[in-house]
PDB file of N, CA and C in Angstrom:
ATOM      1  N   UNK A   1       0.816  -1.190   0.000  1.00  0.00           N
ATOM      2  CA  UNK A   1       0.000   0.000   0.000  1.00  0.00           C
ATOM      3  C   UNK A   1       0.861   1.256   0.000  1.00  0.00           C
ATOM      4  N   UNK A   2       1.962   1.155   0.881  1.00  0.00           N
ATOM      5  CA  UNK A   2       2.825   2.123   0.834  1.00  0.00           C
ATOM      6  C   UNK A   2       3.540   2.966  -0.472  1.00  0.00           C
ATOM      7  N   UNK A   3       3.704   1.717  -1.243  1.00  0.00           N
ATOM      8  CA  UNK A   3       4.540   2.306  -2.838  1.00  0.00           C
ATOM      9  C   UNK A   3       3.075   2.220  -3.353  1.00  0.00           C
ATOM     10  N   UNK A   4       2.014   1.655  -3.547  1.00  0.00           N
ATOM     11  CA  UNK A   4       0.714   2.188  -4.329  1.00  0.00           C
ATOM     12  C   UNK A   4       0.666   3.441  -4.082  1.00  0.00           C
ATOM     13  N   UNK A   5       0.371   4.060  -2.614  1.00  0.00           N
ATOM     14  CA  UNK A   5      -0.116   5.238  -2.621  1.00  0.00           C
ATOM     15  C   UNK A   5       0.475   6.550  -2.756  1.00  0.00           C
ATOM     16  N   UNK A   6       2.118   6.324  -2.747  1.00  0.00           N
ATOM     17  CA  UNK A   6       3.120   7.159  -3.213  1.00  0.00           C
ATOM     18  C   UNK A   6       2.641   7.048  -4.936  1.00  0.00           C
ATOM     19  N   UNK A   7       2.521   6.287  -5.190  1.00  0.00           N
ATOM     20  CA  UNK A   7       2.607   5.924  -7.090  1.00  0.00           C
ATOM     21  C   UNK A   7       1.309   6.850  -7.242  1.00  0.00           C
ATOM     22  N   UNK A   8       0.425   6.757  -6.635  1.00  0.00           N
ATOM     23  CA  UNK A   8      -1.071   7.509  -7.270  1.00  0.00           C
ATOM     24  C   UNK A   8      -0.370   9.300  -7.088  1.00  0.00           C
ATOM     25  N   UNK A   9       0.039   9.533  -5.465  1.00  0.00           N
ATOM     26  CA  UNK A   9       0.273  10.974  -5.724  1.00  0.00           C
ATOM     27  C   UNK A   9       1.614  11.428  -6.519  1.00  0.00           C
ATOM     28  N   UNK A  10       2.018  10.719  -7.448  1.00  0.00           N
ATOM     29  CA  UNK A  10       3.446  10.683  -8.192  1.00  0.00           C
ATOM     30  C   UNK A  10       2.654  10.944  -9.589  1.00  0.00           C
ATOM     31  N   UNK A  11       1.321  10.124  -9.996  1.00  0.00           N
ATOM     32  CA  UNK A  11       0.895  10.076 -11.581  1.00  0.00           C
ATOM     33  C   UNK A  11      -0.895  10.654 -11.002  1.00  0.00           C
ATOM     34  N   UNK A  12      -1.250  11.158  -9.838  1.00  0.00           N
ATOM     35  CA  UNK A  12      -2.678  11.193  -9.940  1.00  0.00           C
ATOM     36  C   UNK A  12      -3.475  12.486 -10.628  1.00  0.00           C
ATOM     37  N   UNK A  13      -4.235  12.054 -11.229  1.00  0.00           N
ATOM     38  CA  UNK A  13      -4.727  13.124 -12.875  1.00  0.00           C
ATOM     39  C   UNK A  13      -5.128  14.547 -12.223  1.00  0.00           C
ATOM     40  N   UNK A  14      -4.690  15.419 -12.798  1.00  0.00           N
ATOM     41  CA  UNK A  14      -4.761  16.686 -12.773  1.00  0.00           C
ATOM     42  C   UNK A  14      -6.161  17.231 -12.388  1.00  0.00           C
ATOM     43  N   UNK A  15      -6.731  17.615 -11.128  1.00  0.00           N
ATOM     44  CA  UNK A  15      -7.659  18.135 -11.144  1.00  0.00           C
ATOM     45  C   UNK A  15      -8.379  16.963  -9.987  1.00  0.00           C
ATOM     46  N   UNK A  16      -7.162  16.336  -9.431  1.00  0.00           N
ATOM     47  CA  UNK A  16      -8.285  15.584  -8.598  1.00  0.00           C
ATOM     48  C   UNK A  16      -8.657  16.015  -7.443  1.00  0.00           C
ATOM     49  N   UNK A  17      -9.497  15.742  -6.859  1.00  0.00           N
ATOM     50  CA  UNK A  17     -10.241  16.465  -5.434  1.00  0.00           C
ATOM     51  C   UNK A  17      -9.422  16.485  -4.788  1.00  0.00           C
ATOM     52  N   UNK A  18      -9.933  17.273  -3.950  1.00  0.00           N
ATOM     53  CA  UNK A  18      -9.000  17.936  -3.023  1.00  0.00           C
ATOM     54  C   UNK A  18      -9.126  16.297  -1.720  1.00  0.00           C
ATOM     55  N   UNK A  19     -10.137  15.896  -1.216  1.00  0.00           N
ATOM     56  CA  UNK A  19     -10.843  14.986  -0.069  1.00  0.00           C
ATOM     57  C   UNK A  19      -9.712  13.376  -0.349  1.00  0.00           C
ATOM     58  N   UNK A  20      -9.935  13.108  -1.681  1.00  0.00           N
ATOM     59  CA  UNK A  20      -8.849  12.302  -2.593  1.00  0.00           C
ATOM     60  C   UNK A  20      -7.229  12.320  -2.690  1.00  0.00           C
ATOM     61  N   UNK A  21      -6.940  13.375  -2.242  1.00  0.00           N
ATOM     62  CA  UNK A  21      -5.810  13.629  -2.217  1.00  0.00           C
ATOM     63  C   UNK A  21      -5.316  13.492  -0.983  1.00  0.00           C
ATOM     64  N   UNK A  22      -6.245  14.006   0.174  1.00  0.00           N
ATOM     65  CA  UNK A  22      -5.961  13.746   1.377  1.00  0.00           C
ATOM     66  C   UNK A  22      -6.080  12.265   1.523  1.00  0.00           C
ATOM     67  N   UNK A  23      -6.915  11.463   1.314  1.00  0.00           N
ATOM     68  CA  UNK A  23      -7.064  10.006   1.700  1.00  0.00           C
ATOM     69  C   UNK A  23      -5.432   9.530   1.403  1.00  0.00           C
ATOM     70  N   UNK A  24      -5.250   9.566   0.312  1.00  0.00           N
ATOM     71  CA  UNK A  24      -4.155   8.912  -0.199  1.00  0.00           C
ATOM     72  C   UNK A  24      -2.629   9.480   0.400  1.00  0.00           C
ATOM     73  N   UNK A  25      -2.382  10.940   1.118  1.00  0.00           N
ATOM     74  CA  UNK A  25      -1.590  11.539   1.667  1.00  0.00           C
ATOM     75  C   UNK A  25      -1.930  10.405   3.068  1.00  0.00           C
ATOM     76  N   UNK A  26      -3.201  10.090   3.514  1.00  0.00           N
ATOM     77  CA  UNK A  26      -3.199   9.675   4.952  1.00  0.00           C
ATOM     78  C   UNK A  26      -2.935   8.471   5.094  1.00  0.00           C
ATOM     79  N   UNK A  27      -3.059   7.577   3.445  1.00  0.00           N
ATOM     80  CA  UNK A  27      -2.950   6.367   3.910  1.00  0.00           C
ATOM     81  C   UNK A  27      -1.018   6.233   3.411  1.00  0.00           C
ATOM     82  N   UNK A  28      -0.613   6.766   2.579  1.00  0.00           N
ATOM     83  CA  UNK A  28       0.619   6.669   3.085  1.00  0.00           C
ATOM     84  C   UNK A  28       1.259   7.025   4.388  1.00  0.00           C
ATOM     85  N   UNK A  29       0.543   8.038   5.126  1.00  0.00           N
ATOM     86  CA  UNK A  29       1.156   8.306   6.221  1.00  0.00           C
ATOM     87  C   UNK A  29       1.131   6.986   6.882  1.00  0.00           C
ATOM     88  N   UNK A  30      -0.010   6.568   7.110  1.00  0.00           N
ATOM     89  CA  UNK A  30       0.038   5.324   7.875  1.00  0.00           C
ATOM     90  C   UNK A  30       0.273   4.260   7.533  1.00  0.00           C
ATOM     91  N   UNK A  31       0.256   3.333   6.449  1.00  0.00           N
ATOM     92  CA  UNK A  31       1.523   2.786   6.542  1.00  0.00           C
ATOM     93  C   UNK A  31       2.794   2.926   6.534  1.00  0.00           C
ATOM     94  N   UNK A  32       3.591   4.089   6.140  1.00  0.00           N
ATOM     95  CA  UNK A  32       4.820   4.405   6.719  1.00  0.00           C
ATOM     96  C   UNK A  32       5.142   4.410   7.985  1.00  0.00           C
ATOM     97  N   UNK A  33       4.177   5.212   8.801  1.00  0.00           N
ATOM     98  CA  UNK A  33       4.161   4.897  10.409  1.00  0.00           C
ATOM     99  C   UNK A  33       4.088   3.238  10.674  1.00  0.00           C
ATOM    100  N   UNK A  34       3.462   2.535   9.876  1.00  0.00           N
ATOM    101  CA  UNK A  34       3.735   0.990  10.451  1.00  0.00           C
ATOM    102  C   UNK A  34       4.475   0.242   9.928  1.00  0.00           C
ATOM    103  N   UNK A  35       4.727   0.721   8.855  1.00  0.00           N
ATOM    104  CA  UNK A  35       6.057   0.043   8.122  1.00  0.00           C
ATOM    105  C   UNK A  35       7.551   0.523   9.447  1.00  0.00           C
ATOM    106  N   UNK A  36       7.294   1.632   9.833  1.00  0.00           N
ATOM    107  CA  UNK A  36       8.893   2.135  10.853  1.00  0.00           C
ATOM    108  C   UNK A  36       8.538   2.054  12.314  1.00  0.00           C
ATOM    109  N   UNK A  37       7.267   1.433  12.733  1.00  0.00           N
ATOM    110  CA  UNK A  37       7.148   0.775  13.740  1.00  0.00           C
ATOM    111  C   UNK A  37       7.344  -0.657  13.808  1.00  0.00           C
ATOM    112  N   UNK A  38       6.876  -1.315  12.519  1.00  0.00           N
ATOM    113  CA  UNK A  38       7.779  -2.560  12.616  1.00  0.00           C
ATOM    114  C   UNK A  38       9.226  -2.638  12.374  1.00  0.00           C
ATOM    115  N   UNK A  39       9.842  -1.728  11.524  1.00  0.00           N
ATOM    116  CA  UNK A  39      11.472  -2.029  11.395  1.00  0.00           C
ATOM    117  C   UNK A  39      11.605  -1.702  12.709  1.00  0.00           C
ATOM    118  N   UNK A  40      11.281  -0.734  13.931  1.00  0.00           N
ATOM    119  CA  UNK A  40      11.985  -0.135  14.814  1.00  0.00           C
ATOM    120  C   UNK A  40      11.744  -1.150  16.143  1.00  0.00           C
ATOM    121  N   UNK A  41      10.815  -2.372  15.685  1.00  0.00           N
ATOM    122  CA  UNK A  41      10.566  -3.312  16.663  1.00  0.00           C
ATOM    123  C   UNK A  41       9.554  -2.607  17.877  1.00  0.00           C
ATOM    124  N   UNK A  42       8.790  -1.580  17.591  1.00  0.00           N
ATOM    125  CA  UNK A  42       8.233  -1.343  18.562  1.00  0.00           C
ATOM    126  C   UNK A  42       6.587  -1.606  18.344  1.00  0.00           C
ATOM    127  N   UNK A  43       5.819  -2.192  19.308  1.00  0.00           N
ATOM    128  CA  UNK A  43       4.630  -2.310  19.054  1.00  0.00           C
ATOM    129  C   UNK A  43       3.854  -1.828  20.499  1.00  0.00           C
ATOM    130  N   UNK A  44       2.720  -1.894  20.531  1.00  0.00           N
ATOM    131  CA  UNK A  44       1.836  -1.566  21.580  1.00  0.00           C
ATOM    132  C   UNK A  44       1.171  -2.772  22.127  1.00  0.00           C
ATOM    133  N   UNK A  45       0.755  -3.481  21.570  1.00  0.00           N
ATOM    134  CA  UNK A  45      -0.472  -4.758  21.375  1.00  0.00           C
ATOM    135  C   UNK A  45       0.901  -5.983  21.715  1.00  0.00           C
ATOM    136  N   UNK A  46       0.675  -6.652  22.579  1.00  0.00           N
ATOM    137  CA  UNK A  46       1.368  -7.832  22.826  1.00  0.00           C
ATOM    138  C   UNK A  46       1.086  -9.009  21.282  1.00  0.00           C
ATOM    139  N   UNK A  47      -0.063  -8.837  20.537  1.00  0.00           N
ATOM    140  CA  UNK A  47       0.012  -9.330  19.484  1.00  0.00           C
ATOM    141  C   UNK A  47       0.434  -8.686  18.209  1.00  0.00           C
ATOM    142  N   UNK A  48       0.834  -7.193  18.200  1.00  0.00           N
ATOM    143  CA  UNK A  48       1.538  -6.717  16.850  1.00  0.00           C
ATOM    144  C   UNK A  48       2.988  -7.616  16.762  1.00  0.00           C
ATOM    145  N   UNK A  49       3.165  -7.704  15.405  1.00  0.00           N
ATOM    146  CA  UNK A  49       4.124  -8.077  14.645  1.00  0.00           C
ATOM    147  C   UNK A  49       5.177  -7.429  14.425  1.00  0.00           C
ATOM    148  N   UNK A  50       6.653  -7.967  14.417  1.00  0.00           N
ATOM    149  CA  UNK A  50       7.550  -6.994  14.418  1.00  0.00           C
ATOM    150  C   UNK A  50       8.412  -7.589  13.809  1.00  0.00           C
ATOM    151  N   UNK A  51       9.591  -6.762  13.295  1.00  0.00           N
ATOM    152  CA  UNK A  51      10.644  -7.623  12.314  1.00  0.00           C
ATOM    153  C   UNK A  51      11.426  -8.134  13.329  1.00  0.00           C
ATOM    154  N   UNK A  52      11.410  -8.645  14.714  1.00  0.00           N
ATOM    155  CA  UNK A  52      12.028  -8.964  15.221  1.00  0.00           C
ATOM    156  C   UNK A  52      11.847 -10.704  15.349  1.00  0.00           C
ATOM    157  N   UNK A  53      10.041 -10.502  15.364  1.00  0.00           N
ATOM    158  CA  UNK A  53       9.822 -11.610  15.117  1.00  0.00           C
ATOM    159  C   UNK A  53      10.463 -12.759  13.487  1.00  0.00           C
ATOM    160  N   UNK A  54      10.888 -11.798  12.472  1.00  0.00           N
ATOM    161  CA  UNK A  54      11.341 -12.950  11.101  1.00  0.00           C
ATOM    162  C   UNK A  54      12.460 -13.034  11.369  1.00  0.00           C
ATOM    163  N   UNK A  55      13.313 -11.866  12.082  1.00  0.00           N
ATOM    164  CA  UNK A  55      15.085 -11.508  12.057  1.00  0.00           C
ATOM    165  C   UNK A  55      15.506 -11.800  13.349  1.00  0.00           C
ATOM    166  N   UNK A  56      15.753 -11.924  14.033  1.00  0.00           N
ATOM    167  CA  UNK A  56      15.586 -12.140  15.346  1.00  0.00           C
ATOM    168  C   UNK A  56      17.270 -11.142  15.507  1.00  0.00           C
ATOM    169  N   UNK A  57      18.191 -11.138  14.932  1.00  0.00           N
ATOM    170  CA  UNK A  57      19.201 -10.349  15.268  1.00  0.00           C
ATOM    171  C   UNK A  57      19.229  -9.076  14.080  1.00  0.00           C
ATOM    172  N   UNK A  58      17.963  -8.642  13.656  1.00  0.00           N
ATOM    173  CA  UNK A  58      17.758  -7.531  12.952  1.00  0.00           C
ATOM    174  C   UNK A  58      17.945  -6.533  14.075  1.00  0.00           C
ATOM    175  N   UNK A  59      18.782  -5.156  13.961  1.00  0.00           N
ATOM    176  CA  UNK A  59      18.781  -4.252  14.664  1.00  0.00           C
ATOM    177  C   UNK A  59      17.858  -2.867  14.220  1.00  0.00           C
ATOM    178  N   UNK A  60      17.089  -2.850  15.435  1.00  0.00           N
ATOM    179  CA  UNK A  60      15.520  -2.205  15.209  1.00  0.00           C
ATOM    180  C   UNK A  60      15.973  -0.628  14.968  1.00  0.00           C
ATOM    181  N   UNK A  61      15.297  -0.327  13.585  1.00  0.00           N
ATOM    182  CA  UNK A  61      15.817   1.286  13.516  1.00  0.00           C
ATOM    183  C   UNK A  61      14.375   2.013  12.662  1.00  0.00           C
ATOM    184  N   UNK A  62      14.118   2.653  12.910  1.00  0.00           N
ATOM    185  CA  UNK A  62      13.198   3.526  12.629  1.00  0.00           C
ATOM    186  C   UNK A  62      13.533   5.043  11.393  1.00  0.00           C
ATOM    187  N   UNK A  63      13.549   4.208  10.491  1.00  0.00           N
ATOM    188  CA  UNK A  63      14.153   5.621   9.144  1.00  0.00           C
ATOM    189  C   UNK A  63      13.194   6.449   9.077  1.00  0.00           C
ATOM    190  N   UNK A  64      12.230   6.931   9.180  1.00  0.00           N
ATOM    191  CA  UNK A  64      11.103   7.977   9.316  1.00  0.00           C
ATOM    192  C   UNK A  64      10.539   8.578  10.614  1.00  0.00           C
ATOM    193  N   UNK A  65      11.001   8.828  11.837  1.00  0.00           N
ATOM    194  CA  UNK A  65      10.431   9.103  13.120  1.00  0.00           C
ATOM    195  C   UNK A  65      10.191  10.381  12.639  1.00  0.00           C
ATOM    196  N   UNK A  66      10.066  11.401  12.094  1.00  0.00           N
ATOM    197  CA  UNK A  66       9.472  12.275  11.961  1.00  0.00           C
ATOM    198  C   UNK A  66       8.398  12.357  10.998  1.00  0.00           C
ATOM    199  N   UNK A  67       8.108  11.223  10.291  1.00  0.00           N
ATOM    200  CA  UNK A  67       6.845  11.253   9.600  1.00  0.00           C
ATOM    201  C   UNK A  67       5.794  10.847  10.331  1.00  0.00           C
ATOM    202  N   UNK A  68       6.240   9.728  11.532  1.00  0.00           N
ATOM    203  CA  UNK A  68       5.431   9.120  12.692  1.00  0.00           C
ATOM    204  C   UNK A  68       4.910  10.079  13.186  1.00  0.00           C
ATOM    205  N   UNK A  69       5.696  10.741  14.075  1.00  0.00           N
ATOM    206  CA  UNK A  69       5.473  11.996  14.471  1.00  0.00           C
ATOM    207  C   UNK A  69       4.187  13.117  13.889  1.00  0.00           C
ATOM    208  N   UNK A  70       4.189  13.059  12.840  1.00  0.00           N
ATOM    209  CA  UNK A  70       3.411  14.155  11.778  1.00  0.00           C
ATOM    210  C   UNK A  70       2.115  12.980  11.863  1.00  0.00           C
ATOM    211  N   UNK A  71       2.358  12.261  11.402  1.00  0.00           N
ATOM    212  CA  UNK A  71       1.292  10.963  11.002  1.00  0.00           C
ATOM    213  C   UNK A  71       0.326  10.546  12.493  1.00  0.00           C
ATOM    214  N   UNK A  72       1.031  10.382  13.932  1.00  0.00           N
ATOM    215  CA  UNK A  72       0.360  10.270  15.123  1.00  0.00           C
ATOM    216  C   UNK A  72      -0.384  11.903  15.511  1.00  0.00           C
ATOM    217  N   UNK A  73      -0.009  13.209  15.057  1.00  0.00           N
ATOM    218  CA  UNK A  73      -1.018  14.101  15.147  1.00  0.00           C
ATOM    219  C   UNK A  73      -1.374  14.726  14.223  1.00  0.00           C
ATOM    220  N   UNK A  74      -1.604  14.737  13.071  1.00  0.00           N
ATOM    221  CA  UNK A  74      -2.196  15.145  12.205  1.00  0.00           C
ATOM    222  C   UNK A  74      -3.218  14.170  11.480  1.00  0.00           C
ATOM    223  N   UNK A  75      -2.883  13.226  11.776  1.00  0.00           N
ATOM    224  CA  UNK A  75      -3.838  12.040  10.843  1.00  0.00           C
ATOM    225  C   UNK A  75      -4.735  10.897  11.728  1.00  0.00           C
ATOM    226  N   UNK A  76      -3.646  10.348  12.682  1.00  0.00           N
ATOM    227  CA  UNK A  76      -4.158   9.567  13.368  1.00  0.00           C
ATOM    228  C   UNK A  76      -4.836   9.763  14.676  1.00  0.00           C
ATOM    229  N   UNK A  77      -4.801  11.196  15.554  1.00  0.00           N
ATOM    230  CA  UNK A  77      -5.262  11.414  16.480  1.00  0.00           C
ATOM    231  C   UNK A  77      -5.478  13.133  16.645  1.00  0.00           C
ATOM    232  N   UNK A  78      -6.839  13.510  16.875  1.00  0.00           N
ATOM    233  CA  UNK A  78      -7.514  14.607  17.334  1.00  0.00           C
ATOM    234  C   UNK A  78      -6.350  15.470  18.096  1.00  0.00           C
ATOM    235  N   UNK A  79      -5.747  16.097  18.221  1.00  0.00           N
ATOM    236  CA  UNK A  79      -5.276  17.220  18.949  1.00  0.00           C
ATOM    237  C   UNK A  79      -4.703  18.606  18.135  1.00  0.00           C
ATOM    238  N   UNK A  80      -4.513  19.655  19.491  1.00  0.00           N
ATOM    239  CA  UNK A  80      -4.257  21.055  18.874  1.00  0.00           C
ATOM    240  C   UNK A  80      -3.044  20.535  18.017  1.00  0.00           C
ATOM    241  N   UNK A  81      -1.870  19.875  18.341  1.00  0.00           N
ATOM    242  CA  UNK A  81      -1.096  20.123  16.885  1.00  0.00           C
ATOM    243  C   UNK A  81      -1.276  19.855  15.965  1.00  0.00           C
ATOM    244  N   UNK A  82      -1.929  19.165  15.693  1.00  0.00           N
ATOM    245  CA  UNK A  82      -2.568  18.597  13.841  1.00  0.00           C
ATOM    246  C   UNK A  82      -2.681  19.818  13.756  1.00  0.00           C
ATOM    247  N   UNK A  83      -3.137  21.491  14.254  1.00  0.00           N
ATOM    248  CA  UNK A  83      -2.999  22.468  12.915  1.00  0.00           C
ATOM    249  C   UNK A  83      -1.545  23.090  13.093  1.00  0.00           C
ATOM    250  N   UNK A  84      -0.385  22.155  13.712  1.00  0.00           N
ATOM    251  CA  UNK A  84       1.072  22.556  13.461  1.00  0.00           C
ATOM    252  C   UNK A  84       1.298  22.150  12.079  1.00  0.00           C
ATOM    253  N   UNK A  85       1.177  22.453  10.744  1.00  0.00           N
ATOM    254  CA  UNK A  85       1.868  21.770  10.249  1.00  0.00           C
ATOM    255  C   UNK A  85       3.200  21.734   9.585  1.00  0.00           C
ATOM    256  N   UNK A  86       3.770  20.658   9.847  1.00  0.00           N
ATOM    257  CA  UNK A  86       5.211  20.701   9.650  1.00  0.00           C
ATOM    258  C   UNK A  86       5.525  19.620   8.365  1.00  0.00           C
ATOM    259  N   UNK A  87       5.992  20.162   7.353  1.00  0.00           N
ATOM    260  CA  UNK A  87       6.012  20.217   6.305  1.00  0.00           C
ATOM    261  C   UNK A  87       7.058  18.835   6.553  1.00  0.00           C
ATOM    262  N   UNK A  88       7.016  17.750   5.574  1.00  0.00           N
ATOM    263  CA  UNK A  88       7.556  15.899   5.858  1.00  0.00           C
ATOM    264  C   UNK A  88       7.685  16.130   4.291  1.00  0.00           C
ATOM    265  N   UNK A  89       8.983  15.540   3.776  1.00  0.00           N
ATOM    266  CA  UNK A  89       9.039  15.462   2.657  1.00  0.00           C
ATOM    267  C   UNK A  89       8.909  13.732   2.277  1.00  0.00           C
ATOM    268  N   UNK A  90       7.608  13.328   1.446  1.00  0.00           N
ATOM    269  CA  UNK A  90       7.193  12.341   1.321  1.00  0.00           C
ATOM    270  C   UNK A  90       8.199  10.907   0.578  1.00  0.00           C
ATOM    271  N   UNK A  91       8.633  12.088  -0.329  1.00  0.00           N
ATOM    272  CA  UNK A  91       9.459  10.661  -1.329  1.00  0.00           C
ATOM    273  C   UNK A  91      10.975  10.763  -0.599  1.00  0.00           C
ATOM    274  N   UNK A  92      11.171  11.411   0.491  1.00  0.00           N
ATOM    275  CA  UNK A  92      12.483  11.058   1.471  1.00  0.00           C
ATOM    276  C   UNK A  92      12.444   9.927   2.595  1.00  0.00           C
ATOM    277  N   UNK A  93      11.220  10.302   2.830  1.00  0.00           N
ATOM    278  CA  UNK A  93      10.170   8.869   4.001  1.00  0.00           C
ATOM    279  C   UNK A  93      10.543   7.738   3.034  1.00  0.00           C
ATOM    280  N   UNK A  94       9.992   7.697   1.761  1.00  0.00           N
ATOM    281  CA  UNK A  94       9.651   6.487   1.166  1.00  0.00           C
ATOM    282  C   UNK A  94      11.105   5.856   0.980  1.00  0.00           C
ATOM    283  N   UNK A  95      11.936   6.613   0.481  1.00  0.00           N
ATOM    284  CA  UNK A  95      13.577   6.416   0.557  1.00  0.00           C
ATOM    285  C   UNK A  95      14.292   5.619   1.263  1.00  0.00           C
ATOM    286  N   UNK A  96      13.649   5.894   2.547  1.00  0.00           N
ATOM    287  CA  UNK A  96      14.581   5.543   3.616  1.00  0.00           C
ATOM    288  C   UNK A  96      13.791   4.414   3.949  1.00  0.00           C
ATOM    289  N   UNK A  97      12.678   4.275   4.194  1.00  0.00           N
ATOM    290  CA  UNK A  97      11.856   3.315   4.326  1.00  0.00           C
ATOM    291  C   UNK A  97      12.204   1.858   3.111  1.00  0.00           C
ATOM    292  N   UNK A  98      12.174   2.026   2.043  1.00  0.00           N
ATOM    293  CA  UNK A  98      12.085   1.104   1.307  1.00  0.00           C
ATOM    294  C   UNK A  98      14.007   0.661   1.441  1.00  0.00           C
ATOM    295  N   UNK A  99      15.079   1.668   1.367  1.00  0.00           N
ATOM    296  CA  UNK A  99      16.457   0.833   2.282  1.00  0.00           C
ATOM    297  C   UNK A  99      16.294   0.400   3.364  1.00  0.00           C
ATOM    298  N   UNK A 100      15.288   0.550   4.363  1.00  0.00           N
ATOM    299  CA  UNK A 100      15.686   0.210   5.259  1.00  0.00           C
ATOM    300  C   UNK A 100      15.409  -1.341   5.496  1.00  0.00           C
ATOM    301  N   UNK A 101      13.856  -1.432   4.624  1.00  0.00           N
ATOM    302  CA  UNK A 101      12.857  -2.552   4.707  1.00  0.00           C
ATOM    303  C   UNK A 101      14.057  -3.683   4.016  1.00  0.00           C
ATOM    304  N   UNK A 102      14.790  -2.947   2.461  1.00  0.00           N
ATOM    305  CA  UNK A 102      15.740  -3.833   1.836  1.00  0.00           C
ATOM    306  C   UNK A 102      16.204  -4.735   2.919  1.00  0.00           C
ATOM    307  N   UNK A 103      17.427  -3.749   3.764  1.00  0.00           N
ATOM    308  CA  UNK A 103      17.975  -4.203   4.634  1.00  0.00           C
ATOM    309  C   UNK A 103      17.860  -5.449   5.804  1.00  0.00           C
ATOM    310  N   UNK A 104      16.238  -5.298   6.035  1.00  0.00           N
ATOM    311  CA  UNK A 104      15.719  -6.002   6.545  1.00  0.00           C
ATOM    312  C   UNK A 104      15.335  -7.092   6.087  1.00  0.00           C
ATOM    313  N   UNK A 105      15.019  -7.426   5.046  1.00  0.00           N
ATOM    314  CA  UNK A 105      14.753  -8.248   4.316  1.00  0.00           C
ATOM    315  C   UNK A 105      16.142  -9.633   4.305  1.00  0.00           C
ATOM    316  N   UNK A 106      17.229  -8.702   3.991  1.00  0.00           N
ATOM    317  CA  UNK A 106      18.738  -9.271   4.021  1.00  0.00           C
ATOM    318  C   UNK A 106      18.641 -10.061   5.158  1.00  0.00           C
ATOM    319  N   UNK A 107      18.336  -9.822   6.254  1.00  0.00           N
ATOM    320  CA  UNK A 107      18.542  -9.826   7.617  1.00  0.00           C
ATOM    321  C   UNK A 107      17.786 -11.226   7.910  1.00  0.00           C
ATOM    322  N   UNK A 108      16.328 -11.406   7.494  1.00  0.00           N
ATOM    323  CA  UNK A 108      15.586 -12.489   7.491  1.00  0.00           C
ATOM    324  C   UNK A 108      16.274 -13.771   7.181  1.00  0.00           C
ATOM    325  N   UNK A 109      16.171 -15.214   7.960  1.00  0.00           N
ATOM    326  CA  UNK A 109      17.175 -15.814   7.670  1.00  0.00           C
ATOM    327  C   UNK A 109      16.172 -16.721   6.383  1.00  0.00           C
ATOM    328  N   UNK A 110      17.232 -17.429   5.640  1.00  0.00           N
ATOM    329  CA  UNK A 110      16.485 -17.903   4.389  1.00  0.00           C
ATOM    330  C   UNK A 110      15.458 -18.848   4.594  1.00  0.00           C
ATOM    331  N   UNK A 111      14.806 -19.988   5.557  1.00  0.00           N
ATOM    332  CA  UNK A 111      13.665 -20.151   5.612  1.00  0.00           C
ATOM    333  C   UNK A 111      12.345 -19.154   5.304  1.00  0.00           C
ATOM    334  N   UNK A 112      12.815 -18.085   6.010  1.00  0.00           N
ATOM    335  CA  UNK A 112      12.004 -17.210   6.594  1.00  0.00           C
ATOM    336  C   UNK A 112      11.101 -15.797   5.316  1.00  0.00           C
ATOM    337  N   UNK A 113      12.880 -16.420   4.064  1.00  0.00           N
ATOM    338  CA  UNK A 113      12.764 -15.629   3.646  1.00  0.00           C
ATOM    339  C   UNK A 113      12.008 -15.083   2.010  1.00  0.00           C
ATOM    340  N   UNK A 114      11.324 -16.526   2.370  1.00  0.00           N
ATOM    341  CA  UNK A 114      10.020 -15.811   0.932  1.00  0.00           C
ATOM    342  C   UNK A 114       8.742 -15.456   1.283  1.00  0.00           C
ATOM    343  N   UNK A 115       8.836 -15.365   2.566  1.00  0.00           N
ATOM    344  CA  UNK A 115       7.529 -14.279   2.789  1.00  0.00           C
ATOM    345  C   UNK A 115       7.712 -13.233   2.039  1.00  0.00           C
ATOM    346  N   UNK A 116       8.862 -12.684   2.292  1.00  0.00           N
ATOM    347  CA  UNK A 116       9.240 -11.146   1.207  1.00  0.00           C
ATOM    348  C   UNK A 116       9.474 -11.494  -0.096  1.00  0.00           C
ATOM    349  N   UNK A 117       8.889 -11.897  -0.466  1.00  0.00           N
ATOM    350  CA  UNK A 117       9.406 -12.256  -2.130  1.00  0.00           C
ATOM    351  C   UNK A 117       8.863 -10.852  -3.053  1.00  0.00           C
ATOM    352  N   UNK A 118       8.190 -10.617  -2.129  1.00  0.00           N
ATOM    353  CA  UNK A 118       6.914  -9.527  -3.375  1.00  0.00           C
ATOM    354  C   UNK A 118       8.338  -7.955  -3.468  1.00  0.00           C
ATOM    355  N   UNK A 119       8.503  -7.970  -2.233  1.00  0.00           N
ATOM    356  CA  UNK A 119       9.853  -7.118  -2.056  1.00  0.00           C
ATOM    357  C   UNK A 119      10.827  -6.946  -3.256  1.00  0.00           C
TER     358      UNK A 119
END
């Protein structure tokens, strides 16, 4: 979903709504936020998933904490800073995110490791 929804606001047709544009800004936000909550091994839910669970000596790093950041108050939760806004440059998130995920991927030991095939 992450590279879909970068790809739509990269080619999406001239003149599209404004409501449309936001969806697709929000749903990249959030999976980026869960894409760098799982590299960073951190979860909330004793049942979230983490790359710690495929890698077990993957070292947990988080390449976007400031999109999290933007993404936990502006998108994902009601408060006065959602009208801070602080300007996240999107295809730098995706950057770092998609080396980092690479990386991770490396890391997975080879049983483990055609879950990621789509990667």
């Amino acid at each position: 979903m992450l590279k879909q929804t970068a790809g739509w606001l990269v080619t999406a047709p001239p003149g599209a709504p404004l409501p449309t544009w936001n969806a697709f800004i929000e749903s990249f936000g959030i999976h980026a936020r869960t894409l760098g909550d799982f590299l960073a091994n951190r979860g909330n839910h004793r049942d979230d998933v983490l790359a710690k669970h495929y890698a077990p000596d993957w070292t947990a790093e988080d390449p976007a904490p400031s999109l999290a950041k933007s993404v936990d108050k502006q998108v994902a939760h009601l408060t006065l800073v959602r009208l801070e806004k602080t300007p996240v440059n999107l295809w730098a998130a995706l950057a770092r995110l998609t080396e980092s995920f690479g990386r991770f991927v490396l890391a997975v030991p080879e049983p483990r490791r055609p879950c990621f095939d789509w990667f």
